[in-house]
PDB file of N, CA and C in Angstrom:
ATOM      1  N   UNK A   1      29.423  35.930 -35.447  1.00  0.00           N
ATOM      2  CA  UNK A   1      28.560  37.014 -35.836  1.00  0.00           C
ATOM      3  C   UNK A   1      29.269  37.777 -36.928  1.00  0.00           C
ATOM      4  N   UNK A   2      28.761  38.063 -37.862  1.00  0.00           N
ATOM      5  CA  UNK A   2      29.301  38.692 -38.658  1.00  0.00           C
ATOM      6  C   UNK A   2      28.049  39.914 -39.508  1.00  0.00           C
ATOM      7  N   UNK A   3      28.044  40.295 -40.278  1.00  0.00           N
ATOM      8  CA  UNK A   3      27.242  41.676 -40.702  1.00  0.00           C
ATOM      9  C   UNK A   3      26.301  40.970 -41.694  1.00  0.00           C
ATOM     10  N   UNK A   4      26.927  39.691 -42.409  1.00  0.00           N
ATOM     11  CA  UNK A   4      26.075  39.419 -43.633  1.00  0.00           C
ATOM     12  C   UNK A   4      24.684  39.094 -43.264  1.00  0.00           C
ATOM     13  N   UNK A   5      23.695  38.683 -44.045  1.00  0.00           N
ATOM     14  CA  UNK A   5      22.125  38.636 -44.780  1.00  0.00           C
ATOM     15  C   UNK A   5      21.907  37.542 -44.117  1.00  0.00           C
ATOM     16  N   UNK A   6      20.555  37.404 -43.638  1.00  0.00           N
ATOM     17  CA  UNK A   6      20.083  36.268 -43.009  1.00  0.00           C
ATOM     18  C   UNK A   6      20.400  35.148 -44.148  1.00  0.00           C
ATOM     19  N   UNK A   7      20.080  35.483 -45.425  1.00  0.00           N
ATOM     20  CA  UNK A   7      20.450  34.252 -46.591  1.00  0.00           C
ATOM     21  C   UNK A   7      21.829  33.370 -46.577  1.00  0.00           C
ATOM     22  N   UNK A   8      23.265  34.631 -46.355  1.00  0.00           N
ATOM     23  CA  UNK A   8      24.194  34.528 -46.751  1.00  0.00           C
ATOM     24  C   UNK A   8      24.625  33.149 -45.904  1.00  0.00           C
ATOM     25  N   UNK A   9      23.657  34.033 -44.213  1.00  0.00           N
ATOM     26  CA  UNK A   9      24.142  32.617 -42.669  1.00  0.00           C
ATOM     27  C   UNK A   9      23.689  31.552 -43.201  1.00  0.00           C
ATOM     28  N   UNK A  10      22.586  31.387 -43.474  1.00  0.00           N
ATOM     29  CA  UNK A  10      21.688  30.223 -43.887  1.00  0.00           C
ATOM     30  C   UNK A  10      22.614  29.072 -44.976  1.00  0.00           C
ATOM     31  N   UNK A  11      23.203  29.891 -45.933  1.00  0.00           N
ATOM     32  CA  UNK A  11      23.640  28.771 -46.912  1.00  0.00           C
ATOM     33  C   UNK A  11      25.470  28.787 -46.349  1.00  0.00           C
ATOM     34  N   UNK A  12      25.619  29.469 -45.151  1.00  0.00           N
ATOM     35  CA  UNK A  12      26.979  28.911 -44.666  1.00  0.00           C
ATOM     36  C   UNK A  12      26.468  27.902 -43.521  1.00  0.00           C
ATOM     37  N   UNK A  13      25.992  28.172 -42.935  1.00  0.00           N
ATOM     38  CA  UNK A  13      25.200  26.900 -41.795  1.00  0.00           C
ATOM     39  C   UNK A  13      24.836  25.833 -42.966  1.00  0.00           C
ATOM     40  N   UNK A  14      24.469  25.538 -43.621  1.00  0.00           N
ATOM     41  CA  UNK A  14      24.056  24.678 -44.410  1.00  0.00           C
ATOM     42  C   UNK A  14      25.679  23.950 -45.125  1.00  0.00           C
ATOM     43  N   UNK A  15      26.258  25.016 -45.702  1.00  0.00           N
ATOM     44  CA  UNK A  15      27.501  24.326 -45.890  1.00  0.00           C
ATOM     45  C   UNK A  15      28.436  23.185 -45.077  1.00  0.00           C
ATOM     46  N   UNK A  16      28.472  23.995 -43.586  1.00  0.00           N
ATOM     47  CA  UNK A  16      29.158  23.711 -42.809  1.00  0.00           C
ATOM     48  C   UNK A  16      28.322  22.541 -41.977  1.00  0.00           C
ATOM     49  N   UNK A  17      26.947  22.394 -42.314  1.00  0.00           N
ATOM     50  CA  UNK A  17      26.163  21.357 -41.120  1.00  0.00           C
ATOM     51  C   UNK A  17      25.838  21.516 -39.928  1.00  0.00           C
ATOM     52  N   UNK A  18      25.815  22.796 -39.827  1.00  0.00           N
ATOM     53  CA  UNK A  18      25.903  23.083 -37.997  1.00  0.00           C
ATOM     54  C   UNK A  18      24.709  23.093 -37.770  1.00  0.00           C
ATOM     55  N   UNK A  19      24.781  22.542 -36.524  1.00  0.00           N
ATOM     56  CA  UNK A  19      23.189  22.092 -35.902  1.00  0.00           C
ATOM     57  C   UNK A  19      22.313  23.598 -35.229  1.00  0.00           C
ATOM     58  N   UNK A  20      23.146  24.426 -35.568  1.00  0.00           N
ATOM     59  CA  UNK A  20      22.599  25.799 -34.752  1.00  0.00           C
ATOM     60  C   UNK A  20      22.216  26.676 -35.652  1.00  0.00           C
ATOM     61  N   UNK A  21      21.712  27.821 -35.425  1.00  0.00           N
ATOM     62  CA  UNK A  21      21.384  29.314 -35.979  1.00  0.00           C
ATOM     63  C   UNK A  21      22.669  30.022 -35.509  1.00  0.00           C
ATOM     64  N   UNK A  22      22.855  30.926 -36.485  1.00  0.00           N
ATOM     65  CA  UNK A  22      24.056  32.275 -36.407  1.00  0.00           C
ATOM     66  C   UNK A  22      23.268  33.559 -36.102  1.00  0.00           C
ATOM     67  N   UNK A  23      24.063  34.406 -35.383  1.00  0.00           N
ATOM     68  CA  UNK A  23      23.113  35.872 -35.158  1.00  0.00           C
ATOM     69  C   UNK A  23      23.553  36.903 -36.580  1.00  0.00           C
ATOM     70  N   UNK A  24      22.142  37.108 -36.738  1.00  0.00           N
ATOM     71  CA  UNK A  24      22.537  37.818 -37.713  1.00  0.00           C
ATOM     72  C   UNK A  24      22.578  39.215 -37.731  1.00  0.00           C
ATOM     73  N   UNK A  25      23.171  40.084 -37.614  1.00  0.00           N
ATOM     74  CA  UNK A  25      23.346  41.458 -37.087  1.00  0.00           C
ATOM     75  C   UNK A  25      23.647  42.455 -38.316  1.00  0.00           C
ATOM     76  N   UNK A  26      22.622  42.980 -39.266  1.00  0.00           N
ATOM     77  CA  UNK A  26      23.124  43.339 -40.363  1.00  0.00           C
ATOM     78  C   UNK A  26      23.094  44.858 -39.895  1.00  0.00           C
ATOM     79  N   UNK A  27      22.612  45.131 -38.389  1.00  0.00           N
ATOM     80  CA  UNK A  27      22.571  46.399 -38.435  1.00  0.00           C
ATOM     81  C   UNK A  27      23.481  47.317 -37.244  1.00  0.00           C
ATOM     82  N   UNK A  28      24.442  46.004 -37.238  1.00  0.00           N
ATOM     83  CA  UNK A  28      25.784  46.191 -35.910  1.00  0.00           C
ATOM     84  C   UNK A  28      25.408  46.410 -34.480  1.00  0.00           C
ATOM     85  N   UNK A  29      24.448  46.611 -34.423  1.00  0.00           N
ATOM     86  CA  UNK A  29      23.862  46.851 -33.187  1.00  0.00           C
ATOM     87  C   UNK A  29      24.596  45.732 -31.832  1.00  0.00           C
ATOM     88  N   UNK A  30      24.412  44.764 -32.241  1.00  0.00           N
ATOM     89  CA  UNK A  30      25.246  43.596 -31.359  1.00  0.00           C
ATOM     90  C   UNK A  30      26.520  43.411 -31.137  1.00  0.00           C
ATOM     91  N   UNK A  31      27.067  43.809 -32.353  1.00  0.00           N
ATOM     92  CA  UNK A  31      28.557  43.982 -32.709  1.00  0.00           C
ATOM     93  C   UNK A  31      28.849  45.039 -31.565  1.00  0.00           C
ATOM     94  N   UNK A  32      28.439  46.008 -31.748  1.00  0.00           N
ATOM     95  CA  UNK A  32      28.820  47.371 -31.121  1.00  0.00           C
ATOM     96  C   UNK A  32      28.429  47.460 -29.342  1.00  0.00           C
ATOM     97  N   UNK A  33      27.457  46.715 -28.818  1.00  0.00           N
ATOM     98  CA  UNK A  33      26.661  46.586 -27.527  1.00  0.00           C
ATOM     99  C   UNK A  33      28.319  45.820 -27.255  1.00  0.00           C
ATOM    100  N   UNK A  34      28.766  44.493 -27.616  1.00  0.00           N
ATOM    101  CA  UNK A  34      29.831  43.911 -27.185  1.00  0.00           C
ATOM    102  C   UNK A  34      31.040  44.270 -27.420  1.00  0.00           C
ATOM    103  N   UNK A  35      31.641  45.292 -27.852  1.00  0.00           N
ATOM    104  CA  UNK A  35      32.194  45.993 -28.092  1.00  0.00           C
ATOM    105  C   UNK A  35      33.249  44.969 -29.236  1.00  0.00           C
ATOM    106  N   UNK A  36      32.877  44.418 -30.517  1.00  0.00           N
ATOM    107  CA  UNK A  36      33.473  43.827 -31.558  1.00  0.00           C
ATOM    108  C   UNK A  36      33.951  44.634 -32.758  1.00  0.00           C
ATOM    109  N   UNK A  37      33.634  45.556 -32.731  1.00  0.00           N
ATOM    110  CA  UNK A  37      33.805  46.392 -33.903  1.00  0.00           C
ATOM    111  C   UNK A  37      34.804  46.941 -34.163  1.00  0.00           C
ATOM    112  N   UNK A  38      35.770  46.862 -35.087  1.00  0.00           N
ATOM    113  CA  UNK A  38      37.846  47.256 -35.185  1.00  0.00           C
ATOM    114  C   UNK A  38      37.449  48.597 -35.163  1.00  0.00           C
ATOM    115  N   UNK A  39      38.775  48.729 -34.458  1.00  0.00           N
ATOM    116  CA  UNK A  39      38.763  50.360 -34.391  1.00  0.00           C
ATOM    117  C   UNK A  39      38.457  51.949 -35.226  1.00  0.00           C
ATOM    118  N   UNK A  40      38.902  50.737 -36.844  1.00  0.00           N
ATOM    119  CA  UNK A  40      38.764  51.872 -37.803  1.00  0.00           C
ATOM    120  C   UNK A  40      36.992  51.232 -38.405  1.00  0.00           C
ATOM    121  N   UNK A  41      36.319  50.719 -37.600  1.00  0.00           N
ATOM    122  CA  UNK A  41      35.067  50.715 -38.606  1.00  0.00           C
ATOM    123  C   UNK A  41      35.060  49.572 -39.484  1.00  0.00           C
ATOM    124  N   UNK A  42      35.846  48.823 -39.973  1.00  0.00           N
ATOM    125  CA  UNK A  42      35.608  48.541 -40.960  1.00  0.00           C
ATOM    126  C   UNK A  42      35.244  46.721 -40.748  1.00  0.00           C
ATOM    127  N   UNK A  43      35.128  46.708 -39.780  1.00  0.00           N
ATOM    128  CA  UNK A  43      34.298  44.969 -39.638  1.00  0.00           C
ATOM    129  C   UNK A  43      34.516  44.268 -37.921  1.00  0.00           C
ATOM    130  N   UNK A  44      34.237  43.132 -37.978  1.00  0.00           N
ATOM    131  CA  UNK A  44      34.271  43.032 -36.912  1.00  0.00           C
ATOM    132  C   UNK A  44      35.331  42.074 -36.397  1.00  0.00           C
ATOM    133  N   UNK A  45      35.829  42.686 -35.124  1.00  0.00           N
ATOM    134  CA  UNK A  45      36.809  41.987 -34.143  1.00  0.00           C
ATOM    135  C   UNK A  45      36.528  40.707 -33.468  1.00  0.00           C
ATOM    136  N   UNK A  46      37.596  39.563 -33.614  1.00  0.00           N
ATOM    137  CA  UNK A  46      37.126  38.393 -33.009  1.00  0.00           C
ATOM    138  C   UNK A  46      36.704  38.869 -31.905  1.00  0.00           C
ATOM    139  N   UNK A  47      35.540  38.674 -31.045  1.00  0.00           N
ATOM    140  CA  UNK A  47      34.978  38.854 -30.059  1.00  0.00           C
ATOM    141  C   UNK A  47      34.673  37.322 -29.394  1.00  0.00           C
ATOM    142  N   UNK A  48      34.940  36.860 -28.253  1.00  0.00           N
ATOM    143  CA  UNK A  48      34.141  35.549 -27.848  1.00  0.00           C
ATOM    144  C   UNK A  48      33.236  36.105 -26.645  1.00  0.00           C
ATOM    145  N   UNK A  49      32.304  35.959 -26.481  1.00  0.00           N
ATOM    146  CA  UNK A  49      31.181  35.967 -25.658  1.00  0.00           C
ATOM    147  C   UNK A  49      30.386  35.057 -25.077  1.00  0.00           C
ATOM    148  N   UNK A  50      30.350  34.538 -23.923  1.00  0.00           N
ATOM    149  CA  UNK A  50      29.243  33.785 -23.352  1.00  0.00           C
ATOM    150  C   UNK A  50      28.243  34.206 -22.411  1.00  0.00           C
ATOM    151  N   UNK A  51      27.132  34.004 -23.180  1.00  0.00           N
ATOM    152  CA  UNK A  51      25.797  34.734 -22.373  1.00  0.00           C
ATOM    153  C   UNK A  51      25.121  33.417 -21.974  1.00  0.00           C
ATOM    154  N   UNK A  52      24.620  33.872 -20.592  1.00  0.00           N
ATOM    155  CA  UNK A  52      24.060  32.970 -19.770  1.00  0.00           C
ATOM    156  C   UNK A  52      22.851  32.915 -20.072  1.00  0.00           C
ATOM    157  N   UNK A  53      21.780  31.993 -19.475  1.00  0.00           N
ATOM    158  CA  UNK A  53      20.545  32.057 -20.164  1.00  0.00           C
ATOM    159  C   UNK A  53      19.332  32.991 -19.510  1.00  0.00           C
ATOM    160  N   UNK A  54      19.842  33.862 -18.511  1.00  0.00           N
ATOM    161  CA  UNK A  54      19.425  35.000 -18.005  1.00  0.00           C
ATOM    162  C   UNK A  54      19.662  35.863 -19.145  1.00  0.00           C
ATOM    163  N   UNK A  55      20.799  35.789 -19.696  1.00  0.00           N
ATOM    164  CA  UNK A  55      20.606  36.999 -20.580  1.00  0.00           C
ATOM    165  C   UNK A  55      22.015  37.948 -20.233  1.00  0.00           C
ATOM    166  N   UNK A  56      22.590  37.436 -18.771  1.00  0.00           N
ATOM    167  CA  UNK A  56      23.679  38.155 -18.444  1.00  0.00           C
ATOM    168  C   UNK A  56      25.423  37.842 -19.384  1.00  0.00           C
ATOM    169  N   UNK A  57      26.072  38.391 -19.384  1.00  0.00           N
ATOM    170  CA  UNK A  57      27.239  38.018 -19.814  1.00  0.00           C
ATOM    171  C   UNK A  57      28.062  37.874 -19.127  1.00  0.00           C
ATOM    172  N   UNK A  58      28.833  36.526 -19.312  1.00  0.00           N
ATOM    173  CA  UNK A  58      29.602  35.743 -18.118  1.00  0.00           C
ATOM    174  C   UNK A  58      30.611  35.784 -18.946  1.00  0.00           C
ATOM    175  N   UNK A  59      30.975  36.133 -19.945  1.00  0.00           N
ATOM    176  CA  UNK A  59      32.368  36.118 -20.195  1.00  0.00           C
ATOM    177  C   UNK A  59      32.725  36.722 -21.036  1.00  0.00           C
ATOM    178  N   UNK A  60      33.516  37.628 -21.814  1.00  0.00           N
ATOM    179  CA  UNK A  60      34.152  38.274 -22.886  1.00  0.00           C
ATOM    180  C   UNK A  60      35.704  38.622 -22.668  1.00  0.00           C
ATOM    181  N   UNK A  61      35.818  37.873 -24.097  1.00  0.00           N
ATOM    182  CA  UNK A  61      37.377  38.386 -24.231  1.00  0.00           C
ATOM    183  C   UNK A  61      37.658  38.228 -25.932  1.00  0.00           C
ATOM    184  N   UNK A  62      38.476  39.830 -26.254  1.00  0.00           N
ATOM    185  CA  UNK A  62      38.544  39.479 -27.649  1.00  0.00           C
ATOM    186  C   UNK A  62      39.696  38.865 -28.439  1.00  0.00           C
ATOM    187  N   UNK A  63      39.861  38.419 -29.353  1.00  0.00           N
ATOM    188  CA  UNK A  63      40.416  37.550 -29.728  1.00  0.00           C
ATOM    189  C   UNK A  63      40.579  36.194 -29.738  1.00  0.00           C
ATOM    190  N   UNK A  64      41.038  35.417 -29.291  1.00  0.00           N
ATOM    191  CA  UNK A  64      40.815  34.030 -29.266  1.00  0.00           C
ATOM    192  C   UNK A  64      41.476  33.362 -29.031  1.00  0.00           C
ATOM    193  N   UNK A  65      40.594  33.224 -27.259  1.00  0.00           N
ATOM    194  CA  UNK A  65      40.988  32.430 -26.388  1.00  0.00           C
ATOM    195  C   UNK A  65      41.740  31.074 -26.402  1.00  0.00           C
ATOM    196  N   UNK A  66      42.444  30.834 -25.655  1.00  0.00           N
ATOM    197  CA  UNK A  66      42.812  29.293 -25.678  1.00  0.00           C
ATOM    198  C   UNK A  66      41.408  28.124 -25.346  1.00  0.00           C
ATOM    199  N   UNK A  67      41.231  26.832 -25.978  1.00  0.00           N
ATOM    200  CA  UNK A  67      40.092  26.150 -26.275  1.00  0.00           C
ATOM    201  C   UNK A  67      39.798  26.278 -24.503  1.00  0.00           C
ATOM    202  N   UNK A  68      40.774  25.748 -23.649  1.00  0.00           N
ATOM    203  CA  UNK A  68      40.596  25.553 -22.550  1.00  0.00           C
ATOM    204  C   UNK A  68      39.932  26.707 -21.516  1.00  0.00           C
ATOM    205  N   UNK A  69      40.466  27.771 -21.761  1.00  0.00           N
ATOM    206  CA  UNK A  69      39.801  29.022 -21.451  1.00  0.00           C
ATOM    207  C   UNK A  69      38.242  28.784 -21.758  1.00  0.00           C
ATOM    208  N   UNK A  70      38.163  28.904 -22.714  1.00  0.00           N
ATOM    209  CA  UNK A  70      36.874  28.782 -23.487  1.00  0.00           C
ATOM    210  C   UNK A  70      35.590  27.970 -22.849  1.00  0.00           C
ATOM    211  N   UNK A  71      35.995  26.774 -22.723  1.00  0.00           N
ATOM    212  CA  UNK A  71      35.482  25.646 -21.954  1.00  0.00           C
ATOM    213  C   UNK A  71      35.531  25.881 -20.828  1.00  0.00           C
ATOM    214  N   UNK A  72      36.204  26.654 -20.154  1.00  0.00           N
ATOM    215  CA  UNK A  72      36.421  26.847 -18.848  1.00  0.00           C
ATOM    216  C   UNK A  72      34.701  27.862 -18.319  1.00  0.00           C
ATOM    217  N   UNK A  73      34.745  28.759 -19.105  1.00  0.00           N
ATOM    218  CA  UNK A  73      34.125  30.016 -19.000  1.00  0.00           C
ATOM    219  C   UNK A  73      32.451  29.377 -19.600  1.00  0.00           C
ATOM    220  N   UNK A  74      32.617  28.239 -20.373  1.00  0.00           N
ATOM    221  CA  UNK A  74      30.921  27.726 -20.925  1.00  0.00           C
ATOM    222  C   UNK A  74      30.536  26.651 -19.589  1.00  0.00           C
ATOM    223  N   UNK A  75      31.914  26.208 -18.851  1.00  0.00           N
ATOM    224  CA  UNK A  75      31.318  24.767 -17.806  1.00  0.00           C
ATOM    225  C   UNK A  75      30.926  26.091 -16.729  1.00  0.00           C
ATOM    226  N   UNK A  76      31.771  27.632 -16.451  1.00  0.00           N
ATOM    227  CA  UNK A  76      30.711  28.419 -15.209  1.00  0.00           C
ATOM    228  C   UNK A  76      29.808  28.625 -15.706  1.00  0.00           C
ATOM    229  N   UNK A  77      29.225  29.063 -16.895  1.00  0.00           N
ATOM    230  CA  UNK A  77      28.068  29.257 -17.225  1.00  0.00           C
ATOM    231  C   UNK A  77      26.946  28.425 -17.110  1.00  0.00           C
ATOM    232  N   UNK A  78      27.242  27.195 -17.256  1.00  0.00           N
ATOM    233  CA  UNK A  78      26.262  26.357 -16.722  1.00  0.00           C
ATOM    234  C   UNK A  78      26.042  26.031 -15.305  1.00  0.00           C
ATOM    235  N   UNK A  79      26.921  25.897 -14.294  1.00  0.00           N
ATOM    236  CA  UNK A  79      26.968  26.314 -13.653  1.00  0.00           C
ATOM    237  C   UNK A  79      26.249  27.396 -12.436  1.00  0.00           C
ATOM    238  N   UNK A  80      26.197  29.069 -12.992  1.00  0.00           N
ATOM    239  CA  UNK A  80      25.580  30.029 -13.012  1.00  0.00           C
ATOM    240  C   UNK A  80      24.360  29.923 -12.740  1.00  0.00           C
ATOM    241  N   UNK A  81      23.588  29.140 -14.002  1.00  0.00           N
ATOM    242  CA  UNK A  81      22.692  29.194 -14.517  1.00  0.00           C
ATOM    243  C   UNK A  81      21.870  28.321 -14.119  1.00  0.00           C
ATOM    244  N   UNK A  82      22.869  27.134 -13.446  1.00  0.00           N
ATOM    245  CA  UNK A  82      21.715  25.869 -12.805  1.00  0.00           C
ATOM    246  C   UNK A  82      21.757  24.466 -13.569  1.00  0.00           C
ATOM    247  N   UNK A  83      22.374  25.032 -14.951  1.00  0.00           N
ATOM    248  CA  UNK A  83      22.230  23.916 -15.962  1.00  0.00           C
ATOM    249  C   UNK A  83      22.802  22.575 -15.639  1.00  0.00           C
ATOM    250  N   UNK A  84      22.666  21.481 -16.425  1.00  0.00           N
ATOM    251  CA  UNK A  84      23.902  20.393 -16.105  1.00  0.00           C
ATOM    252  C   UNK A  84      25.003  20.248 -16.860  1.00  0.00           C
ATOM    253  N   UNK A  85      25.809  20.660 -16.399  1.00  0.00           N
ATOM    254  CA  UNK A  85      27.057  20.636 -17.072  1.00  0.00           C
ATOM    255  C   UNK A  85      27.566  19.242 -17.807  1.00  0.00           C
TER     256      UNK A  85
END
């Protein structure tokens, strides 16, 4: 997540090939609900987040996690949620 223009995501998803959509938050609102935002204002803090498909949040931690962590916290989420892991 980052602050830029729905355009800006679009032609970096496109760069990069990713099969997904980016959130685009030009108005911090998301940034700030997850608490990503550096202390002095001026952009945003690695944040990792996994939201379940309720909508709840099953995991946050900022900075950046070890991969395994990571994976750890997306296999409860499915999990959680019922999905198949």
């Amino acid at each position: 997540m980052n602050f830029g223009s729905a355009e800006s995501h679009l032609a970096f998803i496109e760069a990069h090939g990713f099969p997904f959509d980016l959130l685009v938050d030009e108005g911090r609102l998301v940034a700030e609900t997850y608490g990503a935002i550096r202390a002095d204002g001026s952009g945003i803090a690695r944040t990792v987040v996994v939201v379940g498909k309720d909508g709840r949040v099953l995991y946050r931690k900022a900075g950046s996690p070890p991969p395994g962590e990571l994976l750890e916290a997306i296999r409860s989420a499915d999990d959680a949620t019922g999905s198949p892991g």
